[in-house]
C-alpha atoms as a PDB file:
ATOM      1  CA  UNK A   1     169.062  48.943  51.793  1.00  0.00           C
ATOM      2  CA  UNK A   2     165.691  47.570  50.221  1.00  0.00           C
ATOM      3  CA  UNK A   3     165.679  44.787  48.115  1.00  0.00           C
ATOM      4  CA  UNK A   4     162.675  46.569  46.327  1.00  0.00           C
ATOM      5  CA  UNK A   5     164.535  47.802  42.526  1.00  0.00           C
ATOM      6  CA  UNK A   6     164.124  51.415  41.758  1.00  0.00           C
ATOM      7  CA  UNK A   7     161.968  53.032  39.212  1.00  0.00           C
ATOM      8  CA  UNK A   8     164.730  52.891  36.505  1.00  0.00           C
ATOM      9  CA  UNK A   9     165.597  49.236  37.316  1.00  0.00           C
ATOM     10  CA  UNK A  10     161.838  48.688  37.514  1.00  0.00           C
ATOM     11  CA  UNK A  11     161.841  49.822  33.572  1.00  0.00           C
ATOM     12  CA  UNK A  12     165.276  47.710  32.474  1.00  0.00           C
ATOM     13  CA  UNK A  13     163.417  44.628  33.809  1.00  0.00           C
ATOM     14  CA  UNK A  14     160.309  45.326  31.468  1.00  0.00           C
ATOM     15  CA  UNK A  15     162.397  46.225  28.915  1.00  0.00           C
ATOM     16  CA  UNK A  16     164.400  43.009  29.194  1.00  0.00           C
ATOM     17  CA  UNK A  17     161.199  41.100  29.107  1.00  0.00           C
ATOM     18  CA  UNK A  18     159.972  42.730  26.020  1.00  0.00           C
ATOM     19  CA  UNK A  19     158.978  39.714  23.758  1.00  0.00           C
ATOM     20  CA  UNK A  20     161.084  39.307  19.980  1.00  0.00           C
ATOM     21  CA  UNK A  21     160.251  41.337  17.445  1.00  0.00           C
ATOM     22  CA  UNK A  22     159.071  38.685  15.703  1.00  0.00           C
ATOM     23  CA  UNK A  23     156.068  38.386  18.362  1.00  0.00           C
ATOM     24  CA  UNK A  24     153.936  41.392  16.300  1.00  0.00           C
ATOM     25  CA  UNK A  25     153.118  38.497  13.690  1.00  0.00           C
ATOM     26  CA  UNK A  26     151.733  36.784  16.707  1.00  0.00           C
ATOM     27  CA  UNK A  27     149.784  39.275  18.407  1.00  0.00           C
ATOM     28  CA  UNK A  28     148.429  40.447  14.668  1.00  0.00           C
ATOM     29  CA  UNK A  29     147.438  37.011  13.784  1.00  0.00           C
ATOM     30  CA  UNK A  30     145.589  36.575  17.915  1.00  0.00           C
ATOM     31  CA  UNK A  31     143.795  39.910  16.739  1.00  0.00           C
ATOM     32  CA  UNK A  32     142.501  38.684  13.298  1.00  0.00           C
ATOM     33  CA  UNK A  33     141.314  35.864  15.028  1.00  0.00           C
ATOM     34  CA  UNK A  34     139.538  37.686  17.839  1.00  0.00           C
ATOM     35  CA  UNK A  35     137.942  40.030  14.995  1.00  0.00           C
ATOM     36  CA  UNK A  36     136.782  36.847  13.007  1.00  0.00           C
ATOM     37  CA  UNK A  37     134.021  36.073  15.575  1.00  0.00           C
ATOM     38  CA  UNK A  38     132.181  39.012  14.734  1.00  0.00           C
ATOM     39  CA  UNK A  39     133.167  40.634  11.108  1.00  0.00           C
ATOM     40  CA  UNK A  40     133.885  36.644   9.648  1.00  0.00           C
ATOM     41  CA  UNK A  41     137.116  35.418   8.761  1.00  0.00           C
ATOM     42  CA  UNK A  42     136.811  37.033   4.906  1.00  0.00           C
ATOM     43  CA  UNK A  43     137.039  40.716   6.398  1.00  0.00           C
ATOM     44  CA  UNK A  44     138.754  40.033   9.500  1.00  0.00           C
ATOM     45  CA  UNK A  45     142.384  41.099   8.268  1.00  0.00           C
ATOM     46  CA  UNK A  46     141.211  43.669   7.076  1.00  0.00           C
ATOM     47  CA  UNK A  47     139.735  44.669  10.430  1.00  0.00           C
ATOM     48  CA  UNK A  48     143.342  44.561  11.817  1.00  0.00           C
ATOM     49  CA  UNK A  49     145.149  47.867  10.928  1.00  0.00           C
ATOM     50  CA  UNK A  50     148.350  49.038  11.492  1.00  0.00           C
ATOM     51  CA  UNK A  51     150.899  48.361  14.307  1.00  0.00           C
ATOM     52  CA  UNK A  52     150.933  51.719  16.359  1.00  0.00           C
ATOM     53  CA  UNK A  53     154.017  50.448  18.900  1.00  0.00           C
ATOM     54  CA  UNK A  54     153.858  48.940  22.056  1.00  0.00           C
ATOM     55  CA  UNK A  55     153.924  49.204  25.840  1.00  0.00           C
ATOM     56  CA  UNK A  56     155.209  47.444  28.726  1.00  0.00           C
ATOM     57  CA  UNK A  57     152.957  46.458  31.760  1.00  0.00           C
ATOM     58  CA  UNK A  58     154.914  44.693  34.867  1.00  0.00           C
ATOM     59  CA  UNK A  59     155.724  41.303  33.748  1.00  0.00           C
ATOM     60  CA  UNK A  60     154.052  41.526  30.048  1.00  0.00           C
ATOM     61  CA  UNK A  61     154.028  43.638  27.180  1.00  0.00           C
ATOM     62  CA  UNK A  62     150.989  45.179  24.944  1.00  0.00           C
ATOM     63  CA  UNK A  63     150.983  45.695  21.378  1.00  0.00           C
ATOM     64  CA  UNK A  64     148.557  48.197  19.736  1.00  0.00           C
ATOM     65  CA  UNK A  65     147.066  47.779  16.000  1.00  0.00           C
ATOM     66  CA  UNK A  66     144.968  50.311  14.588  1.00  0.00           C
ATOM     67  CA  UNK A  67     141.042  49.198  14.231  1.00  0.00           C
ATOM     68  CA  UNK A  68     139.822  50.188  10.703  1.00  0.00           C
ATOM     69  CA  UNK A  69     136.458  48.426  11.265  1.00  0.00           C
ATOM     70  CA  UNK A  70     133.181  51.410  10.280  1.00  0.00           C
ATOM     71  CA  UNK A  71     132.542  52.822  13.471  1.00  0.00           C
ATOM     72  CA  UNK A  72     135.476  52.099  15.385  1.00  0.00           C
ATOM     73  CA  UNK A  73     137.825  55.185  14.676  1.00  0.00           C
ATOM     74  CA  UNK A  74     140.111  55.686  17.019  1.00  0.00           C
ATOM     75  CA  UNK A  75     139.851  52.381  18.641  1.00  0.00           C
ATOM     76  CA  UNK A  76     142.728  50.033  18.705  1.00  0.00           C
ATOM     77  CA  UNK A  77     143.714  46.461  19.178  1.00  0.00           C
ATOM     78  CA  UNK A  78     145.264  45.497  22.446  1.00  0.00           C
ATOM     79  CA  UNK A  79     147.038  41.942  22.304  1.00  0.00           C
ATOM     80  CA  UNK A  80     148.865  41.728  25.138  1.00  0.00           C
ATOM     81  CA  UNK A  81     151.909  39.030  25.348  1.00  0.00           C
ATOM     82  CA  UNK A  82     154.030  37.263  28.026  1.00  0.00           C
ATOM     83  CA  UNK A  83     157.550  36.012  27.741  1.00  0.00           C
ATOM     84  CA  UNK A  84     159.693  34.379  30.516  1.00  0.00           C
ATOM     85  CA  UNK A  85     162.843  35.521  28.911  1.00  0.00           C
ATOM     86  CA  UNK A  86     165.225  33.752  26.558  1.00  0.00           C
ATOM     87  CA  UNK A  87     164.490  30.100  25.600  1.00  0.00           C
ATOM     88  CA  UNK A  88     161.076  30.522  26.076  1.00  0.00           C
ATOM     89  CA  UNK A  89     157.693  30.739  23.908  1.00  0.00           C
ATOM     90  CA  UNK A  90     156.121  33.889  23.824  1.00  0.00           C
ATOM     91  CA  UNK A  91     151.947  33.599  24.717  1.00  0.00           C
ATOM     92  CA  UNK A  92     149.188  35.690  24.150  1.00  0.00           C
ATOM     93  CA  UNK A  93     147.692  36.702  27.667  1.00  0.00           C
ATOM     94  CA  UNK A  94     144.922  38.521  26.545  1.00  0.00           C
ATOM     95  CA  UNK A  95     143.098  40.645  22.867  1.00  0.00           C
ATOM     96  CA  UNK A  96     140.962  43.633  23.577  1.00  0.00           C
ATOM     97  CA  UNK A  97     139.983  46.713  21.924  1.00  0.00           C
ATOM     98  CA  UNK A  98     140.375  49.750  23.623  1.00  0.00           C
ATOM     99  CA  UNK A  99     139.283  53.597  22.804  1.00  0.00           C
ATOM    100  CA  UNK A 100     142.326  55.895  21.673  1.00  0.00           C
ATOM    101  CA  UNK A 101     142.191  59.699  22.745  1.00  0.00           C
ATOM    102  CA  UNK A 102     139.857  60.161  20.082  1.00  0.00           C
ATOM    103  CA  UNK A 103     137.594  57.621  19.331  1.00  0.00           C
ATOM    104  CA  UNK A 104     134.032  57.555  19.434  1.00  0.00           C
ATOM    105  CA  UNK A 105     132.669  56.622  23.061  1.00  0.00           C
ATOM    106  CA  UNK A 106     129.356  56.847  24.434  1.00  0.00           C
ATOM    107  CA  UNK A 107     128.916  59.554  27.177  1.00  0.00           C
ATOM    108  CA  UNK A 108     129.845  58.788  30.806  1.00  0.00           C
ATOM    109  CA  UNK A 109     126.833  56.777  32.556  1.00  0.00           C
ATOM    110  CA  UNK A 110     124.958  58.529  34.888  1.00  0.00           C
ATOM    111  CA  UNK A 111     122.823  56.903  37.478  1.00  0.00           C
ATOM    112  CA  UNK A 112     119.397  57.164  36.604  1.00  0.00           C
ATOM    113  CA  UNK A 113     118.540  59.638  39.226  1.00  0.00           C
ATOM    114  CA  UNK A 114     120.104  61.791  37.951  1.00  0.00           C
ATOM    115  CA  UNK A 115     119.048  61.494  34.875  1.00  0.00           C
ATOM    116  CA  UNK A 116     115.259  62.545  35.211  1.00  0.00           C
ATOM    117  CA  UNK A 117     114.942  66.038  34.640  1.00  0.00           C
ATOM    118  CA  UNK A 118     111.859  68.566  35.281  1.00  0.00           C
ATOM    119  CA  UNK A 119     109.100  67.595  33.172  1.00  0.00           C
ATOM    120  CA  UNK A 120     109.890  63.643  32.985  1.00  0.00           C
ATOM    121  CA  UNK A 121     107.544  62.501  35.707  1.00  0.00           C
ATOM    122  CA  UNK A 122     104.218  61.005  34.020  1.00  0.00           C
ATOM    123  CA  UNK A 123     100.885  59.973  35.093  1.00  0.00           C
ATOM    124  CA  UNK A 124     101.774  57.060  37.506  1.00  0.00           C
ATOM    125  CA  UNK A 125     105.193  57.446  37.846  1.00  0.00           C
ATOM    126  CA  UNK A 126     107.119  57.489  41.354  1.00  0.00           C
ATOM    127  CA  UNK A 127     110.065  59.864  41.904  1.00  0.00           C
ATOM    128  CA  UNK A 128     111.416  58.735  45.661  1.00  0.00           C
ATOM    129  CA  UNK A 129     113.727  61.687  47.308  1.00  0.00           C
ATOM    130  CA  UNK A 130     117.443  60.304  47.986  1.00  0.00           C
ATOM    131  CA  UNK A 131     117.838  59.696  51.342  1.00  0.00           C
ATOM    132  CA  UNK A 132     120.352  62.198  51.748  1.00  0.00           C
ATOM    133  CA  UNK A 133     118.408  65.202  49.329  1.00  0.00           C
ATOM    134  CA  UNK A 134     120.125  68.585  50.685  1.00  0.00           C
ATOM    135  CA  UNK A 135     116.690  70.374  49.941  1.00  0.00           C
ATOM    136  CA  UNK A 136     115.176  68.270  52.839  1.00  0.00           C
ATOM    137  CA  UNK A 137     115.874  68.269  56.465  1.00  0.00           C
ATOM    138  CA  UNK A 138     114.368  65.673  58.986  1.00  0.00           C
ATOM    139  CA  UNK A 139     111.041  67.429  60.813  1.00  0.00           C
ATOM    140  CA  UNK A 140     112.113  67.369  64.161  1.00  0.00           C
ATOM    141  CA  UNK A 141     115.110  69.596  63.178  1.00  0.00           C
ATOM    142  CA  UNK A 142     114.862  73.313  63.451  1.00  0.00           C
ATOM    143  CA  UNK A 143     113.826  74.210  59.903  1.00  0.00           C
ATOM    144  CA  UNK A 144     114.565  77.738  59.990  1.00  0.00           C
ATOM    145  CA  UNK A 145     111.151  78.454  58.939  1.00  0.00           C
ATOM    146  CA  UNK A 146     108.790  80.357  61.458  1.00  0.00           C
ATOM    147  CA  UNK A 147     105.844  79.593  59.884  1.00  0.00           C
ATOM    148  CA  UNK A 148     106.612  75.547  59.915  1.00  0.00           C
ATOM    149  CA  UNK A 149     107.978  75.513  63.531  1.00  0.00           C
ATOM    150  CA  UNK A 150     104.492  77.710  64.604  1.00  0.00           C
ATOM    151  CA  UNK A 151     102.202  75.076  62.873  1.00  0.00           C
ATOM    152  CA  UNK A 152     104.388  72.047  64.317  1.00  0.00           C
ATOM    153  CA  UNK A 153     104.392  73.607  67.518  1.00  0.00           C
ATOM    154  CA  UNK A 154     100.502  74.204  67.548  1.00  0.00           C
ATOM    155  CA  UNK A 155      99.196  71.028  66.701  1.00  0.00           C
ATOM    156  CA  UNK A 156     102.098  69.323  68.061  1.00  0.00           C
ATOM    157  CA  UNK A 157     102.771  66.993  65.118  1.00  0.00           C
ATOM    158  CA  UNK A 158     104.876  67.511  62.286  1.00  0.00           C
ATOM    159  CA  UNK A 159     105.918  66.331  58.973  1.00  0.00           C
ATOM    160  CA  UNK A 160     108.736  63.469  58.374  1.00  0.00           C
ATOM    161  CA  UNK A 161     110.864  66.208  56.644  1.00  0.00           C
ATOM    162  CA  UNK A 162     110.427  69.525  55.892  1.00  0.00           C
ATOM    163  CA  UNK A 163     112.630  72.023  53.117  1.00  0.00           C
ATOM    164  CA  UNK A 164     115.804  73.161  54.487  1.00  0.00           C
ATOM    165  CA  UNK A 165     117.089  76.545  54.159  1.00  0.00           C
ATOM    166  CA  UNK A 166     119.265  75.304  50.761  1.00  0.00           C
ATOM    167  CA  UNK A 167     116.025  73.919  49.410  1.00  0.00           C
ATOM    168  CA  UNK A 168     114.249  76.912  50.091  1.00  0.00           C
ATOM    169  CA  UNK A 169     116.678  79.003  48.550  1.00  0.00           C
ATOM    170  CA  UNK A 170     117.368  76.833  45.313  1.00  0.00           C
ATOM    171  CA  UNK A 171     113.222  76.852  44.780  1.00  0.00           C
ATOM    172  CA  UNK A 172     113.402  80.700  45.026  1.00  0.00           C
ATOM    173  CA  UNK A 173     116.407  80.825  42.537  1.00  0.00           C
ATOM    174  CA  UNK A 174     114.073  78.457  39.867  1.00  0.00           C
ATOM    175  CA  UNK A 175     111.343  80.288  40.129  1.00  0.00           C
ATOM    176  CA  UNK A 176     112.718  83.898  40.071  1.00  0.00           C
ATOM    177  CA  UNK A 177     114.395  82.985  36.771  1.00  0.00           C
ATOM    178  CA  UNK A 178     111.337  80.767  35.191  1.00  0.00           C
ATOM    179  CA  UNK A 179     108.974  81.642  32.785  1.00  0.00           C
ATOM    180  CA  UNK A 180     107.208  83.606  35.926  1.00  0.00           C
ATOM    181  CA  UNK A 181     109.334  85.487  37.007  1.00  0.00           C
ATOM    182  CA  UNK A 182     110.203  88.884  36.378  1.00  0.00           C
ATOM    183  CA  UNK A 183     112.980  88.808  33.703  1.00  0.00           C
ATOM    184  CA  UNK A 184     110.022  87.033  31.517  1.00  0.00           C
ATOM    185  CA  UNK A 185     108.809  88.729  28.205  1.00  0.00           C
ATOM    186  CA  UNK A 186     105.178  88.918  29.800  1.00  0.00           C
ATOM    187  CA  UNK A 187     106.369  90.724  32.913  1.00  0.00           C
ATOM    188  CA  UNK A 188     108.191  93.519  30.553  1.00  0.00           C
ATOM    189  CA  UNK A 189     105.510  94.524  28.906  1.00  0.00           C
ATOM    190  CA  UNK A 190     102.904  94.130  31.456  1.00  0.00           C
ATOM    191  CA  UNK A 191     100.648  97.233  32.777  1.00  0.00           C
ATOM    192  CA  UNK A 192     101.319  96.102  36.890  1.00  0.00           C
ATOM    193  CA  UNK A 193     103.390  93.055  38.472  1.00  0.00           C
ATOM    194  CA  UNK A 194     101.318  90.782  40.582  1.00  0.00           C
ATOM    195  CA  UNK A 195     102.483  92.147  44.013  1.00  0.00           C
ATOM    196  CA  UNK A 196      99.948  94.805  43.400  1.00  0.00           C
ATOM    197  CA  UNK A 197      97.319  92.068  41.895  1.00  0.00           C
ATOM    198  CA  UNK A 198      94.423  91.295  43.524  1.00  0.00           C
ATOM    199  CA  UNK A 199      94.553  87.718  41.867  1.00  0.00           C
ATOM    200  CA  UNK A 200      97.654  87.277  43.775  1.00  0.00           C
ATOM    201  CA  UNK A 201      97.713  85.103  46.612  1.00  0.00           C
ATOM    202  CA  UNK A 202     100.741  85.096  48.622  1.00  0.00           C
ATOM    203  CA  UNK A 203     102.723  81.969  50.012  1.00  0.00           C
ATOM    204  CA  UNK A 204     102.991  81.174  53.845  1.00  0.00           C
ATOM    205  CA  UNK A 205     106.251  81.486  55.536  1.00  0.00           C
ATOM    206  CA  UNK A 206     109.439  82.975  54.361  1.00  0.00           C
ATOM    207  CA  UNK A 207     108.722  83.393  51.018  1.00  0.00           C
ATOM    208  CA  UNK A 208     105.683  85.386  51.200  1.00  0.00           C
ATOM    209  CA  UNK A 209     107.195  88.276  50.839  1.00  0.00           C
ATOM    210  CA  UNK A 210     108.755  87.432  46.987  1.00  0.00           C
ATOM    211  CA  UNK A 211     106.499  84.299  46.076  1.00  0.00           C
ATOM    212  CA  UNK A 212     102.890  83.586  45.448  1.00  0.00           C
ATOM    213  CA  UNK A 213      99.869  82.039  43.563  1.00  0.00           C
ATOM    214  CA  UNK A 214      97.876  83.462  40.611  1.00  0.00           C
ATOM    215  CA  UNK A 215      94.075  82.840  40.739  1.00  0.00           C
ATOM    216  CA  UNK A 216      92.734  84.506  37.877  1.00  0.00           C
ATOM    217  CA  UNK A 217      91.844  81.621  35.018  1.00  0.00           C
ATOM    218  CA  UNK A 218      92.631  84.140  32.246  1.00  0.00           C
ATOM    219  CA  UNK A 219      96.180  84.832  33.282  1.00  0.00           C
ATOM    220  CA  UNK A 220      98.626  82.663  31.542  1.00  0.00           C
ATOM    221  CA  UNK A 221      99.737  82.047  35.580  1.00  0.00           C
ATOM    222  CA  UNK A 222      96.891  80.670  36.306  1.00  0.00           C
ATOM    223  CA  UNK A 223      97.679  78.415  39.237  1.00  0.00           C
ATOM    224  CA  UNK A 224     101.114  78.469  39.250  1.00  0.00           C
ATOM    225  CA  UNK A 225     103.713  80.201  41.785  1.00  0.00           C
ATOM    226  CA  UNK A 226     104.470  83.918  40.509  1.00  0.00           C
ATOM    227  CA  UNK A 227     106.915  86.164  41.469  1.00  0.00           C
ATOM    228  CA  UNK A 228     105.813  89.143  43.049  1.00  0.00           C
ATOM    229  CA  UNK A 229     107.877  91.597  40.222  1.00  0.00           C
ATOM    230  CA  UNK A 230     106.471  89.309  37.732  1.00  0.00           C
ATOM    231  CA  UNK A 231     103.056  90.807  35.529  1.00  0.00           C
ATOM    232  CA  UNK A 232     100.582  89.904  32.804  1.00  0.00           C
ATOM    233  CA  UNK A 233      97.926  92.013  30.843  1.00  0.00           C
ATOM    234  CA  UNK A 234      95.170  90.400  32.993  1.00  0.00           C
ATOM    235  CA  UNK A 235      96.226  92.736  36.637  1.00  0.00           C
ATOM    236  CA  UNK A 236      93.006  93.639  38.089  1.00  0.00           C
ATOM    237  CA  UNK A 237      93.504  96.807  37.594  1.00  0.00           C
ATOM    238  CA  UNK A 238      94.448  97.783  33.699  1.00  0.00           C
ATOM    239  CA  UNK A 239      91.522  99.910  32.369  1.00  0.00           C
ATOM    240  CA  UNK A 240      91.312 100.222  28.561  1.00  0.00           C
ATOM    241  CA  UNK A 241      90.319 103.439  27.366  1.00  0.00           C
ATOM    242  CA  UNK A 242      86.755 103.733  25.278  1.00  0.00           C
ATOM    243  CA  UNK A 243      87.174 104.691  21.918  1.00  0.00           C
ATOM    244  CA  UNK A 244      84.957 105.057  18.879  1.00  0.00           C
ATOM    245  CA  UNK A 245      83.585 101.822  17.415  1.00  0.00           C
ATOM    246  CA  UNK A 246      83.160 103.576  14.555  1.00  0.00           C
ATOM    247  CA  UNK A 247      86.332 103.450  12.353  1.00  0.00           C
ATOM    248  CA  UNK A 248      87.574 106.581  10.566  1.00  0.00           C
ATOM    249  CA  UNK A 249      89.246 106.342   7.812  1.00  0.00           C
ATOM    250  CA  UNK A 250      92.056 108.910   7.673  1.00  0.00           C
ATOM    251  CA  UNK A 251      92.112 112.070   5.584  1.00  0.00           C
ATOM    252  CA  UNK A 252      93.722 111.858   2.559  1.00  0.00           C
ATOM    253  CA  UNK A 253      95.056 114.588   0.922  1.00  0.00           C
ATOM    254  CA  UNK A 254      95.780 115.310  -2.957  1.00  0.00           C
ATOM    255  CA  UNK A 255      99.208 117.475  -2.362  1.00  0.00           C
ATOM    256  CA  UNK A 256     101.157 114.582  -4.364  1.00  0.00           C
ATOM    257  CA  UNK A 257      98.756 114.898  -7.483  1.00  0.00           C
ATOM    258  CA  UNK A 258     100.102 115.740 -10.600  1.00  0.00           C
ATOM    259  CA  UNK A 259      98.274 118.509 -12.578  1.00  0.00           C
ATOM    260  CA  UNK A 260      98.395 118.654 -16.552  1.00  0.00           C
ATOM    261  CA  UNK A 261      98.896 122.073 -17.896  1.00  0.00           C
ATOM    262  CA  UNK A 262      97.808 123.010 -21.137  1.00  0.00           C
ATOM    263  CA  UNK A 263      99.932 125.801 -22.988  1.00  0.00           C
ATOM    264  CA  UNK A 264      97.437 128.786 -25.080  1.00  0.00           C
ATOM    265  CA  UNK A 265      99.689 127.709 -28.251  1.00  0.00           C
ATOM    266  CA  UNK A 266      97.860 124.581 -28.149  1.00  0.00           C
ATOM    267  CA  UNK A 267      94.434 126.067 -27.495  1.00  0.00           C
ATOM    268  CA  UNK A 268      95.220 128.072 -31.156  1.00  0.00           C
ATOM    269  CA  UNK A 269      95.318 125.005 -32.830  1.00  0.00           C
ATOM    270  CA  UNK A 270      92.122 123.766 -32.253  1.00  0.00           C
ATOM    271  CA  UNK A 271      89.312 123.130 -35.214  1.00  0.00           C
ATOM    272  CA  UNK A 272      87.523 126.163 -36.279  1.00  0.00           C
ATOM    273  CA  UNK A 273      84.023 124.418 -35.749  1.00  0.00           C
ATOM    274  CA  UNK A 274      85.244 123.958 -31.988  1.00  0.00           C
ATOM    275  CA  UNK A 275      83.590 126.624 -30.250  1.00  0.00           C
ATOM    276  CA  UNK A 276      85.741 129.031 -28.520  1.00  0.00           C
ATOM    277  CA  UNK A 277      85.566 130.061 -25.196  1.00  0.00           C
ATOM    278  CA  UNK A 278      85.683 133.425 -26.050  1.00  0.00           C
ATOM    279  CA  UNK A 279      83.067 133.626 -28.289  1.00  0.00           C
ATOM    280  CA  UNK A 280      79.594 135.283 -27.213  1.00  0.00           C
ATOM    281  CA  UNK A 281      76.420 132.823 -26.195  1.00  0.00           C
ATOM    282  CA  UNK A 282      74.552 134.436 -28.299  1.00  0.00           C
ATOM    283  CA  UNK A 283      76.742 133.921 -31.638  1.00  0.00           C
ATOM    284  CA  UNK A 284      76.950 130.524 -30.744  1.00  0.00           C
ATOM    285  CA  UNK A 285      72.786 130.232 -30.391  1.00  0.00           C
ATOM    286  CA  UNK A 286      72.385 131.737 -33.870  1.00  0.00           C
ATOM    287  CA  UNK A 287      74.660 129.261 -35.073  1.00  0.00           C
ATOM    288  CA  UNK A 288      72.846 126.024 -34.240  1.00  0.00           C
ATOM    289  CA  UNK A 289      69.060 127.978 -35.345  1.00  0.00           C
ATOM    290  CA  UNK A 290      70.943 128.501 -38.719  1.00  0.00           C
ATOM    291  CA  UNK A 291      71.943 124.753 -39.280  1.00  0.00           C
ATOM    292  CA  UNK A 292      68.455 123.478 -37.863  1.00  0.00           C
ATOM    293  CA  UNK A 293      66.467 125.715 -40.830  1.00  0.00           C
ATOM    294  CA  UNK A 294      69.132 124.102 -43.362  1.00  0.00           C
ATOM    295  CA  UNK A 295      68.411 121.231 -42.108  1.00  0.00           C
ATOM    296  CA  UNK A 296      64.842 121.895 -42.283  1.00  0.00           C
ATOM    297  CA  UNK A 297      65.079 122.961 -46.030  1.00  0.00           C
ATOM    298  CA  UNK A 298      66.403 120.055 -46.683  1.00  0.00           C
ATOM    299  CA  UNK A 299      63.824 117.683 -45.548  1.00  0.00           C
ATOM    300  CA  UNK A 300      61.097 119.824 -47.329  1.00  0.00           C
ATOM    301  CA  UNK A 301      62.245 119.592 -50.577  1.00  0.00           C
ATOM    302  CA  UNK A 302      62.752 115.652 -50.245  1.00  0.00           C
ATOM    303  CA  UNK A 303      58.917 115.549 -49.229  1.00  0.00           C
ATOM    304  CA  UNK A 304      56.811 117.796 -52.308  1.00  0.00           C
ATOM    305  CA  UNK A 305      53.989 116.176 -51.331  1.00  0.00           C
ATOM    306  CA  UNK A 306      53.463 117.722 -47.443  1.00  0.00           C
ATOM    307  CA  UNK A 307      52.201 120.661 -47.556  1.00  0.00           C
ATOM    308  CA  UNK A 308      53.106 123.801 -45.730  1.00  0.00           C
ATOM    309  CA  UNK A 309      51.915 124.651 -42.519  1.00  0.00           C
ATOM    310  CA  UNK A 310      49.514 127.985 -42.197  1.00  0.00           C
ATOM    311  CA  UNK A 311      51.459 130.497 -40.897  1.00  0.00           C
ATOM    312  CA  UNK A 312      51.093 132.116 -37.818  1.00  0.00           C
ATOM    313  CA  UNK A 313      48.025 135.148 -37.911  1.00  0.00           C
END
């Protein structure tokens, strides 16, 4: 039989090592100290929160106090003690703070490689491929692309490393969802897609038949790789109807205008010097002679002194 104790006699010896109770005034006092060195010895009790319990580890024991310092929630002091048993002094091994299961932390570190995204590289920067990129594959390996393997064949040279069928594929993927491709707002609401462009110039090799280049400067493409269902208002062949230059104005009609009617009790009521519709031209004619001779009369006898005009032979 092993010599080796069990789990459960594993956890009576820890527990038989755990240090006094008295020993939390020591690990609280090595953790004010510890604080001390960076908040100053006037705030660092108060940097020293709470004793949250403790935990055996092999031949020691930890004790936890919360950390109440601005920024720290969630953190805790770790002061962990050692104890030969009875008879002897209890030491502090070692004072640490450690994140709780919801403290603040800073996000997991990720190698700077993969930390550049699309868009980062500047004017003079250097982007090396890993030497084990999955979108590569060395050039004297089969690169399942007829077009390469012609051209390498032909001039019987060929690059260091060429795009493997993954890198092909993940390119395709990119660009077929981009701002190019044909799910974009520009290609659903364009007259034509580019396959039927003449501006479009395909790729070489296996992605000719889904991929290519645009060429016309106008199209907000311009120079960059298109999908063949993607489109634009610039396809060489939209043809905008002729219209007028001239701009009518549209005919307005008076249907909603509101007529005033005027009732013939109203029209009774009028002045009598108003002339009436219904009386004759003529009556009215005689009317206005009549007031010019009184008016006539009138003027003579103001003026004795002019004498009358010779009537007419």
């Amino acid at each position: 039989m092993s010599d080796e104790p069990t789990h459960d006699e594993g956890a009576a010896v820890r527990e038989a090592l755990r240090p006094p109770t008295d020993a939390i005034d020591l690990a609280r006092a090595a953790a004010v100290e510890e604080a001390a060195t960076d908040a100053g010895p006037d705030e660092a009790a108060a940097a020293v929160g709470e004793h949250l319990g403790g935990a055996a580890e092999d031949d020691a024991y930890t004790h936890f106090f919360a950390a109440t310092r601005p920024g720290y929630r969630g953190w805790r002091w770790a002061v962990t003690l050692g104890w030969a048993g009875e008879g002897e002094p209890v030491t502090v091994s070692e004072v640490v703070m450690l994140p709780g299961h919801d403290a603040l932390v800073a996000p997991t570190w990720v190698p700077w490689q993969e930390r550049v995204r699309p868009g980062d590289l500047g004017v003079g920067d250097l982007l090396p491929a890993p030497a084990d990129d999955e979108r590569l594959v060395p050039g004297y390996v089969a690169s399942d692309d007829p077009a390469v393997e012609e051209v390498a064949v032909e001039i019987g040279l060929g690059r260091t490393r060429v795009l493997s069928r993954f890198g092909r594929t993940e390119a395709a993927e990119r660009w077929h969802e981009g701002p190019h491709g044909p799910s974009a707002a520009m290609a659903r609401s364009a007259p034509g897609v580019c396959g039927t462009c003449g501006f479009f110039v395909q790729l070489a090799g296996s992605l000719r038949g889904s991929f290519g280049v645009c060429a016309n400067e106008f199209a907000p493409g311009d120079g960059a790789v298109v999908a063949v269902g993607y489109g634009c208002g610039a396809h060489s062949d939209v043809v905008v109807e002729q219209g007028s230059p001239v701009q009518v104005a549209a005919v307005v009609f008076d249907d909603g205008v509101d007529l005033e009617t005027i009732s013939r009790a109203a029209e009774d009521t009028a002045p009598e010097d108003t002339v009436s519709e219904d009386t004759p031209a003529e009556d009215a004619v005689s009317e206005d002679t009549a007031d010019d001779a009184a008016g006539g009369a009138v003027a003579g006898g103001a003026d004795d002194s002019a004498e009358p005009e010779p009537a007419d032979s």
